[in-house]
PDB file of N, CA and C in Angstrom:
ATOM      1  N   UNK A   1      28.654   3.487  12.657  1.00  0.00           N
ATOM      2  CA  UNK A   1      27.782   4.207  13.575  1.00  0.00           C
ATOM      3  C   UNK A   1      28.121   5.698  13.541  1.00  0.00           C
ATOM      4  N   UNK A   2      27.290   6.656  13.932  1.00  0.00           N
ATOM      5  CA  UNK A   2      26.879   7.694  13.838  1.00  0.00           C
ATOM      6  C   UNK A   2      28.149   8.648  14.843  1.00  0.00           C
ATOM      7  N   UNK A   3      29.034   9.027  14.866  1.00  0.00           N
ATOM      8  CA  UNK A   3      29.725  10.232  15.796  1.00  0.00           C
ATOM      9  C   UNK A   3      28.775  11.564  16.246  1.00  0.00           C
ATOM     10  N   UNK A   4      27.698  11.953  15.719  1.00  0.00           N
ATOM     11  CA  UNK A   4      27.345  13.149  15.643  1.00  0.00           C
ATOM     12  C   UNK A   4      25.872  12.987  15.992  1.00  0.00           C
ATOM     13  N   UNK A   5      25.659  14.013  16.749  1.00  0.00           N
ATOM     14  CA  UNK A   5      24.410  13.507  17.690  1.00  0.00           C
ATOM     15  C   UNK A   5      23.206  13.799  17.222  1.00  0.00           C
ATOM     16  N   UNK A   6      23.291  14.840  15.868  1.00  0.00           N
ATOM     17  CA  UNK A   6      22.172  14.846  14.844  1.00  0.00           C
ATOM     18  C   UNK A   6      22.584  13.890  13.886  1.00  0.00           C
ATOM     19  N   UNK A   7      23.650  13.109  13.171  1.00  0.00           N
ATOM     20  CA  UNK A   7      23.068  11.548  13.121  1.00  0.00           C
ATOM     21  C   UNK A   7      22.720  10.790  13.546  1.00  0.00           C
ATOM     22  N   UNK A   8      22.872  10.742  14.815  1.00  0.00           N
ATOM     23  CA  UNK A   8      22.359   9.368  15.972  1.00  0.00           C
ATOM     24  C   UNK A   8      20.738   9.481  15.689  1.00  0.00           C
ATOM     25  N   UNK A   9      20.024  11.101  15.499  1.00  0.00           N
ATOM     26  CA  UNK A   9      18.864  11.012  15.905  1.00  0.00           C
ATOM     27  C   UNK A   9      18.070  10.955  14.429  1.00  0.00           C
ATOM     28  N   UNK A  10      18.889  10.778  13.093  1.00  0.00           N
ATOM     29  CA  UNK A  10      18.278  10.846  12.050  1.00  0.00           C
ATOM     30  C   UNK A  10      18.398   9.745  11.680  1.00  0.00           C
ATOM     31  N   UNK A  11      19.606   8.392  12.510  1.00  0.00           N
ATOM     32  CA  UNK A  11      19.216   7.582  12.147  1.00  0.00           C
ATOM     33  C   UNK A  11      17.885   6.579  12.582  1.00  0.00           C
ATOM     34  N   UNK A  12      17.949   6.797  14.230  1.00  0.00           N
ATOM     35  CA  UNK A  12      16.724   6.611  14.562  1.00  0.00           C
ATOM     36  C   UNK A  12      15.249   6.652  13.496  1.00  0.00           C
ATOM     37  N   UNK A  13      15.175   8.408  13.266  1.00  0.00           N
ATOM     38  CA  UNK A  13      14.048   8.616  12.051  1.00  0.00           C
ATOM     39  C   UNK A  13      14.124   7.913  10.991  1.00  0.00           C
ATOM     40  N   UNK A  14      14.732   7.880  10.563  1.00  0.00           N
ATOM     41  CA  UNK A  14      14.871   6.939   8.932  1.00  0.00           C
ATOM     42  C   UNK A  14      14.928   5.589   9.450  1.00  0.00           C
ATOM     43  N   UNK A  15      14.677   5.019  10.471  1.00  0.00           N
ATOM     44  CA  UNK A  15      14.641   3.537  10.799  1.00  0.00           C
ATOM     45  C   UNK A  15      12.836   3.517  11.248  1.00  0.00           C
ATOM     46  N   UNK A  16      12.850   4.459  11.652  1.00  0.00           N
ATOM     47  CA  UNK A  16      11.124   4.545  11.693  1.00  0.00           C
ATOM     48  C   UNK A  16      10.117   4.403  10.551  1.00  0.00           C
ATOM     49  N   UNK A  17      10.606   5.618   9.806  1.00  0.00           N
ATOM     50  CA  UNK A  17      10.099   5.875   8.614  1.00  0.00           C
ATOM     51  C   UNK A  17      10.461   4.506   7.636  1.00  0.00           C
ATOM     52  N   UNK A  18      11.222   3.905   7.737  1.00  0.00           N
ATOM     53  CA  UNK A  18      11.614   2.568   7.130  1.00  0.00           C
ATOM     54  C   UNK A  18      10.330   1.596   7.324  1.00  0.00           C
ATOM     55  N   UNK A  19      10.198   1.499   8.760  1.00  0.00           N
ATOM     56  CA  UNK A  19       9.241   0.645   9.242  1.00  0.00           C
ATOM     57  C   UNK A  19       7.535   0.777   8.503  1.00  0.00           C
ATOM     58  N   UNK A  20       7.435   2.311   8.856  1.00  0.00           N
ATOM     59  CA  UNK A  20       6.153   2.615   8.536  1.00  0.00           C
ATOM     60  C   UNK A  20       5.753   2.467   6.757  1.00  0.00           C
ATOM     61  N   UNK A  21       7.272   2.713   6.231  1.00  0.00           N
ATOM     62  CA  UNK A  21       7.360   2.534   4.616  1.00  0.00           C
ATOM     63  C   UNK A  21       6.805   1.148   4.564  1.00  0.00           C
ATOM     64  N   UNK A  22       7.355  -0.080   5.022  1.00  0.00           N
ATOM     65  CA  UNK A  22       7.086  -1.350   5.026  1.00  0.00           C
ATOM     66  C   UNK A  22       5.503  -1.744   5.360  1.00  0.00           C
ATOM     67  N   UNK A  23       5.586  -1.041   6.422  1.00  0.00           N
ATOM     68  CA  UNK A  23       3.742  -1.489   6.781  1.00  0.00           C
ATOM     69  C   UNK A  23       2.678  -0.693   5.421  1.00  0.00           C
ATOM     70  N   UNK A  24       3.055  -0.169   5.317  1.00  0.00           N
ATOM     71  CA  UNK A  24       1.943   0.335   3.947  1.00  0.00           C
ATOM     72  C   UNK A  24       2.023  -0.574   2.843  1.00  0.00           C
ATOM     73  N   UNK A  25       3.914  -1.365   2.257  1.00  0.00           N
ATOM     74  CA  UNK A  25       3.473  -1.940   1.116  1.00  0.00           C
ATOM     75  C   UNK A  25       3.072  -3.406   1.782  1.00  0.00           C
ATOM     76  N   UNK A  26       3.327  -3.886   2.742  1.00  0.00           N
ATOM     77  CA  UNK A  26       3.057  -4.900   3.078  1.00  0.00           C
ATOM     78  C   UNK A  26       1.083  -4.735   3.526  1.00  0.00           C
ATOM     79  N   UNK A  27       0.545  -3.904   3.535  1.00  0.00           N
ATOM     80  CA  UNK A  27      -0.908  -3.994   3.890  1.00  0.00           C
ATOM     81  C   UNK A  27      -1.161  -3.552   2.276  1.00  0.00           C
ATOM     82  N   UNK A  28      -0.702  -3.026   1.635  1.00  0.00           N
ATOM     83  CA  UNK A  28      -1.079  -3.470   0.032  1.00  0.00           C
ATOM     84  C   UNK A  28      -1.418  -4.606  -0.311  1.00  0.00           C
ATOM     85  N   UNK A  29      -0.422  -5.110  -0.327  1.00  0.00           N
ATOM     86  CA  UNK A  29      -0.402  -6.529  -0.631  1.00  0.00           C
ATOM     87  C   UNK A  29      -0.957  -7.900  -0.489  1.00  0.00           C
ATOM     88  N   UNK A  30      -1.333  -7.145   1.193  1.00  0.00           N
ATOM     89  CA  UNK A  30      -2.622  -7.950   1.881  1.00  0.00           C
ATOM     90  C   UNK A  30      -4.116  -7.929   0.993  1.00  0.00           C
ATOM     91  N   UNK A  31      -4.441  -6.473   0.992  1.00  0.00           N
ATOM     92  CA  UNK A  31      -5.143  -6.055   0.535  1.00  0.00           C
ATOM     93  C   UNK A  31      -5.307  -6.774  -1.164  1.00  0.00           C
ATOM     94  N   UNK A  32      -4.522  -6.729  -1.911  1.00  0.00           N
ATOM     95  CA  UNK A  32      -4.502  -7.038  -3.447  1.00  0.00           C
ATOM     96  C   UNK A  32      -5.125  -8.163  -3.108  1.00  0.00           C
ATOM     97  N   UNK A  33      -4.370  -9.340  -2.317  1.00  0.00           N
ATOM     98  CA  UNK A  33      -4.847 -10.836  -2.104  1.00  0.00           C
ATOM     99  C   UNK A  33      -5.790 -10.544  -1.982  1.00  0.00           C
ATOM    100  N   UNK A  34      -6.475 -10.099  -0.985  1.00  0.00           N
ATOM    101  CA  UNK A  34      -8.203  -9.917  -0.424  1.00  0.00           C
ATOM    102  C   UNK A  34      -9.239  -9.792  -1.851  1.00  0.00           C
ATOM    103  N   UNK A  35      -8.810  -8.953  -2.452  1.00  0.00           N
ATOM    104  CA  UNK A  35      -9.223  -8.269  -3.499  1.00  0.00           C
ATOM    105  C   UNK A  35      -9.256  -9.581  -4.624  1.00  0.00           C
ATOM    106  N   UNK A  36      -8.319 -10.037  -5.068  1.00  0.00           N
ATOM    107  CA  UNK A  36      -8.302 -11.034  -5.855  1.00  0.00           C
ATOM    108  C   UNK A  36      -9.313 -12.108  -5.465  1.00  0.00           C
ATOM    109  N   UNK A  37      -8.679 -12.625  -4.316  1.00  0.00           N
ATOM    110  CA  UNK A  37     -10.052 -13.538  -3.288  1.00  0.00           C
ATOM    111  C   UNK A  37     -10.980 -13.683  -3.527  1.00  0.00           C
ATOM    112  N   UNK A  38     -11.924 -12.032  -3.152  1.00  0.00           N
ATOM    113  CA  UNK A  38     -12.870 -11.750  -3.733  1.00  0.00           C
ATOM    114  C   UNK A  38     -13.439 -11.938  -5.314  1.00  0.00           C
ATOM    115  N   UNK A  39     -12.649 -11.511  -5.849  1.00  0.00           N
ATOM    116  CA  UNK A  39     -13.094 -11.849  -7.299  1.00  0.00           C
ATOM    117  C   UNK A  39     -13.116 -13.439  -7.821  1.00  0.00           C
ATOM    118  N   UNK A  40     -12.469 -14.101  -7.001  1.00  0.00           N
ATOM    119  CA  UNK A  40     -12.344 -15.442  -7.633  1.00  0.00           C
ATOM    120  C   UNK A  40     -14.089 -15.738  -6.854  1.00  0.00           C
ATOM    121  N   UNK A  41     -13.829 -15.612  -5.845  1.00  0.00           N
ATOM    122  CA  UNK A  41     -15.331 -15.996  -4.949  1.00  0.00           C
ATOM    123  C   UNK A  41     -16.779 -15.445  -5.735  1.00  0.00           C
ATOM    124  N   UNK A  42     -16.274 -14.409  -6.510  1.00  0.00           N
ATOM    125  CA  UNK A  42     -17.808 -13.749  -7.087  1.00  0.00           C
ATOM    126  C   UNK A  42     -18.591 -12.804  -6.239  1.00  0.00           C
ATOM    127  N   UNK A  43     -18.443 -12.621  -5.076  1.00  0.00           N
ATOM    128  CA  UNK A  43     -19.096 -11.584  -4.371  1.00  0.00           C
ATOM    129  C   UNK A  43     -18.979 -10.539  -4.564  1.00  0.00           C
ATOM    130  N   UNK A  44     -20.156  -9.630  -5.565  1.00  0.00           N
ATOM    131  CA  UNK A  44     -19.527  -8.261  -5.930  1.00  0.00           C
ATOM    132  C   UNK A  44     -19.428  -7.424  -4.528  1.00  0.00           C
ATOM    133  N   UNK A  45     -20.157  -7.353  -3.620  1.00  0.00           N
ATOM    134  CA  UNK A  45     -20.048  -6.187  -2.446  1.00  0.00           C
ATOM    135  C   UNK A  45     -18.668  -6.566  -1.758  1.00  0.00           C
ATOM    136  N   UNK A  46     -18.531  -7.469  -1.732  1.00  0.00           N
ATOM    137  CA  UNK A  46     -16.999  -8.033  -1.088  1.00  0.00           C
ATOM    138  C   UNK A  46     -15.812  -7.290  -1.840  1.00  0.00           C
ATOM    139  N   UNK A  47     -16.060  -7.574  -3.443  1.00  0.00           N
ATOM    140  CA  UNK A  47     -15.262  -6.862  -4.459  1.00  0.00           C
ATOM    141  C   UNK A  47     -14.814  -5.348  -4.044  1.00  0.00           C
ATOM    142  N   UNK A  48     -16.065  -4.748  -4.036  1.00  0.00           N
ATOM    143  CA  UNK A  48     -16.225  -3.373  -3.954  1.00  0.00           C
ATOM    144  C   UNK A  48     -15.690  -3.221  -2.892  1.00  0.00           C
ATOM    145  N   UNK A  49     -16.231  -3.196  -1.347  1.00  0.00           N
ATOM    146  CA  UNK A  49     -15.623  -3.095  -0.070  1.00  0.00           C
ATOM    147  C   UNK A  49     -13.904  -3.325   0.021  1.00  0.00           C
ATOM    148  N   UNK A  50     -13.363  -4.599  -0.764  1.00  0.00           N
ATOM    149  CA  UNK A  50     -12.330  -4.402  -0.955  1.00  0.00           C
ATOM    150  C   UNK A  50     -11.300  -3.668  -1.723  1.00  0.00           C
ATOM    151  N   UNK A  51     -12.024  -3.597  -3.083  1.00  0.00           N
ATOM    152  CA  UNK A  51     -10.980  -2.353  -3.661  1.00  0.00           C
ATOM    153  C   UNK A  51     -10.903  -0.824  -3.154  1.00  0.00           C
ATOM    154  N   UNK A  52     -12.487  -0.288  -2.316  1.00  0.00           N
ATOM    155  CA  UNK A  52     -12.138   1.430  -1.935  1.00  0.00           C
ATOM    156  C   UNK A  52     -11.133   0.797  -1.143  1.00  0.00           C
ATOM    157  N   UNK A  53     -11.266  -0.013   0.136  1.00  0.00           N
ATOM    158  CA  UNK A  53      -9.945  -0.009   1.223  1.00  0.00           C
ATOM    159  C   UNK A  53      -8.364  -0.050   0.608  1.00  0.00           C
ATOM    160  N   UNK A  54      -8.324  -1.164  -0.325  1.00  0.00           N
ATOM    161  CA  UNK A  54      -7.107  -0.865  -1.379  1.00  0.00           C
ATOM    162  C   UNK A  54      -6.838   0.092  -1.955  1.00  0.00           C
ATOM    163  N   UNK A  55      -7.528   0.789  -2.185  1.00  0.00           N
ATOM    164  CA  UNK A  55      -7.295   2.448  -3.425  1.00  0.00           C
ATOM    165  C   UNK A  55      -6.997   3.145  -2.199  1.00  0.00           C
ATOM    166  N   UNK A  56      -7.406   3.298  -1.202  1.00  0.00           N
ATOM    167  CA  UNK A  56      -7.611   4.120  -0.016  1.00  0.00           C
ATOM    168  C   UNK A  56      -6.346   4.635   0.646  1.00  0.00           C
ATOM    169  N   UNK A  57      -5.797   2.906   1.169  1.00  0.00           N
ATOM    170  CA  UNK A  57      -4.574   2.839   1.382  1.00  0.00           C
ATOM    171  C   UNK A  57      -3.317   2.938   0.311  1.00  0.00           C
ATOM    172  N   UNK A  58      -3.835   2.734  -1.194  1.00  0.00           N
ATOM    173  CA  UNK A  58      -2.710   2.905  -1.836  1.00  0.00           C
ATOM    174  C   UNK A  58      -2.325   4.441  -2.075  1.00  0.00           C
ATOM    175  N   UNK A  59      -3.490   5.642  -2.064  1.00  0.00           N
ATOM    176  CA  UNK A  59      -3.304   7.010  -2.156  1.00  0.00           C
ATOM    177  C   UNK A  59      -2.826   7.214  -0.843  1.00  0.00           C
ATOM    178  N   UNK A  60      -2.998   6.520   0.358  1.00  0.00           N
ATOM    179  CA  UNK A  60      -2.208   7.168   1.154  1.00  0.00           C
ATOM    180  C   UNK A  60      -0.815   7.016   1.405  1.00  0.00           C
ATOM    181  N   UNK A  61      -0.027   6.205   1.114  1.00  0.00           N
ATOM    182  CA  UNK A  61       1.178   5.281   0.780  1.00  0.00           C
ATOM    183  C   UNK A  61       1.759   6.294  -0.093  1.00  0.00           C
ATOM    184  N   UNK A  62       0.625   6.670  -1.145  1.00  0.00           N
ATOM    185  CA  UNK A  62       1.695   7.976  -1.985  1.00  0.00           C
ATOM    186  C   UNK A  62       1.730   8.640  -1.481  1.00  0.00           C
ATOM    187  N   UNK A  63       0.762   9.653  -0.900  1.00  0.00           N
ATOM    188  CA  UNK A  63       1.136  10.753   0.081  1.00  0.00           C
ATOM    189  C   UNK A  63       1.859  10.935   0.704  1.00  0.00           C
ATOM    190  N   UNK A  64       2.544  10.018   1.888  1.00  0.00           N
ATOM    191  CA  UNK A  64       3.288   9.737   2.621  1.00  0.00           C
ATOM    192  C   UNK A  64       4.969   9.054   2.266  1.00  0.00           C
ATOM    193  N   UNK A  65       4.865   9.554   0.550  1.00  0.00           N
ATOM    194  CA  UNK A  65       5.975   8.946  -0.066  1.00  0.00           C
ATOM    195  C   UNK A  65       6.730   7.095   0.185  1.00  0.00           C
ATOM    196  N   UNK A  66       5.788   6.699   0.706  1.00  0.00           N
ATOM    197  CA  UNK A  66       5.845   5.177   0.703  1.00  0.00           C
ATOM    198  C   UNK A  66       6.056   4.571  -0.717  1.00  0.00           C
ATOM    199  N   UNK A  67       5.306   5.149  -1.329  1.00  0.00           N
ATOM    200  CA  UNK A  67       5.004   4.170  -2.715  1.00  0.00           C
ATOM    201  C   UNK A  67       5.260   5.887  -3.925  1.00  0.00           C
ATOM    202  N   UNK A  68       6.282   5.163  -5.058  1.00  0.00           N
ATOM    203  CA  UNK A  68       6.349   6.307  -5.981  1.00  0.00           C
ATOM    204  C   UNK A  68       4.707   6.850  -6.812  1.00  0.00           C
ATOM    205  N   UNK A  69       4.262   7.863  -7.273  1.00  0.00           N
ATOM    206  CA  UNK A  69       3.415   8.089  -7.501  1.00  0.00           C
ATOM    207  C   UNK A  69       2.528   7.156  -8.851  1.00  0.00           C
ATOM    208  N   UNK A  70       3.445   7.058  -9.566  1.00  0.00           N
ATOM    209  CA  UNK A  70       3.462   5.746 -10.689  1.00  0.00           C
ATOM    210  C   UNK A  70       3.001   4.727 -10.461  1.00  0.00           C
ATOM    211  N   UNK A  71       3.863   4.214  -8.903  1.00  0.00           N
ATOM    212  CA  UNK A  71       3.414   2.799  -8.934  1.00  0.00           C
ATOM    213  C   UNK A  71       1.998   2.383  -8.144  1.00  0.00           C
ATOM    214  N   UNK A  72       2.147   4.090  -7.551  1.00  0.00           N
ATOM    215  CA  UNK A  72       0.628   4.171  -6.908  1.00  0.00           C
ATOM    216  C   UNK A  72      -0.353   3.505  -8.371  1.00  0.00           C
ATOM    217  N   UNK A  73      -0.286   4.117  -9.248  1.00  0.00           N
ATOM    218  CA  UNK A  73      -1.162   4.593 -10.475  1.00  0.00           C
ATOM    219  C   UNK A  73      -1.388   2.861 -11.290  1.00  0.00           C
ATOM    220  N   UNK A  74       0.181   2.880 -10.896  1.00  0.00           N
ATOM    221  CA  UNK A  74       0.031   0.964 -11.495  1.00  0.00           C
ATOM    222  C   UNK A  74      -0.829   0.023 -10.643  1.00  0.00           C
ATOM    223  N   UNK A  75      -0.538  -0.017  -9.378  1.00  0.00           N
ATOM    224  CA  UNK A  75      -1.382  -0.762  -8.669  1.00  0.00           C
ATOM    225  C   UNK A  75      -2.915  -0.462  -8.783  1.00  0.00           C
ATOM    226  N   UNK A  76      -3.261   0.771  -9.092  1.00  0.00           N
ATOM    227  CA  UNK A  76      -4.781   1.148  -8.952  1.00  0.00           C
ATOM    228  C   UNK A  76      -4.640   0.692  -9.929  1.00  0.00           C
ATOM    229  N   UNK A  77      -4.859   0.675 -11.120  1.00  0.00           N
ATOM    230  CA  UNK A  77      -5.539   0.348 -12.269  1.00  0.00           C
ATOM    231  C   UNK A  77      -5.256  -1.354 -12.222  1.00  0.00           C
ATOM    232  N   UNK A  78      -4.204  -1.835 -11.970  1.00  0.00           N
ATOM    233  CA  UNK A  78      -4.543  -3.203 -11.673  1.00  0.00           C
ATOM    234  C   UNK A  78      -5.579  -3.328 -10.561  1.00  0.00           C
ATOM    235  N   UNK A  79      -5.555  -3.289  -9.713  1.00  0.00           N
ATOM    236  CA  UNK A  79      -6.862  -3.417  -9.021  1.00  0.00           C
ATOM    237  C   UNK A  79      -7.455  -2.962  -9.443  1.00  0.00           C
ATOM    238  N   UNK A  80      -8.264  -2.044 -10.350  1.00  0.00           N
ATOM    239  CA  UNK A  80      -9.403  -1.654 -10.882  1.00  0.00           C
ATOM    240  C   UNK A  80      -9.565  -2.901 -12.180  1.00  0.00           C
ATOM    241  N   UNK A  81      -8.689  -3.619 -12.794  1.00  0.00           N
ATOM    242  CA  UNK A  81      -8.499  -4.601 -13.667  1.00  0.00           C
ATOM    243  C   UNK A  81      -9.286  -5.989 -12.893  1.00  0.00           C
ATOM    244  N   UNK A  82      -8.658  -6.275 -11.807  1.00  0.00           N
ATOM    245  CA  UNK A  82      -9.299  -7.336 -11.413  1.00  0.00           C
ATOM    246  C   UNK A  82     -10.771  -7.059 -10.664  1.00  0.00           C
ATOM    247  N   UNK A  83     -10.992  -5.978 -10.064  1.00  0.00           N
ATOM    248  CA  UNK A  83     -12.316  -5.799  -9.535  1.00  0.00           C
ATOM    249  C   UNK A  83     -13.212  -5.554 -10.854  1.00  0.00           C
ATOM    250  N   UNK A  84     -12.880  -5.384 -12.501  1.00  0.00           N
ATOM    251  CA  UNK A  84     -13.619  -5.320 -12.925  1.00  0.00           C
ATOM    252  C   UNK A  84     -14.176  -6.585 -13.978  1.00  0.00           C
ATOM    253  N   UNK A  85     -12.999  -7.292 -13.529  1.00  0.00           N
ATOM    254  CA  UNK A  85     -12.972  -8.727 -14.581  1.00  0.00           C
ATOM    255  C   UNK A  85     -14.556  -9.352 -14.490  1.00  0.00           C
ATOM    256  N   UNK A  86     -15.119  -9.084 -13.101  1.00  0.00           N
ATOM    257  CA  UNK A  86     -16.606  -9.994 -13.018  1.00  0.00           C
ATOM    258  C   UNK A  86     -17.275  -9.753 -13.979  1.00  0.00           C
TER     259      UNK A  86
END
């Protein structure tokens, strides 16, 4: 534990920022499923509706240094792979 009262409060932050890191790849991931879903189902508007929300959230995940910029780049083009398999 922290002696110093600007670690006490940076660990706090970095336990936040931990959290919020998690909720972005974990709503990825949601999202990919959805996305896949969709494509197995055949519904192109479903398709579509689901990959902008996926691309959406995956550029923001980079922004917010959640996700390295790369793997931003990997995940889009896989999702652009399966939304285009129809």
């Amino acid at each position: 534990m922290p002696n110093i009262k600007q670690q006490e409060r940076r660990v706090r932050t970095a336990a936040r920022q931990r959290l919020e890191n998690l909720r972005y790849r974990s709503t990825i991931k949601t999202l990919m499923r959805r996305l896949r879903t969709a494509a197995e189902e055949g519904n192109d508007e479903a398709i579509a509706a689901e990959h902008r929300e996926l691309v959406r959230w995956i550029d923001r995940a980079a922004a917010h240094g959640a996700l390295h910029r790369n793997a931003a780049a990997r995940k889009k083009s896989q999702a652009a792979r399966v939304a285009a398999r129809r």
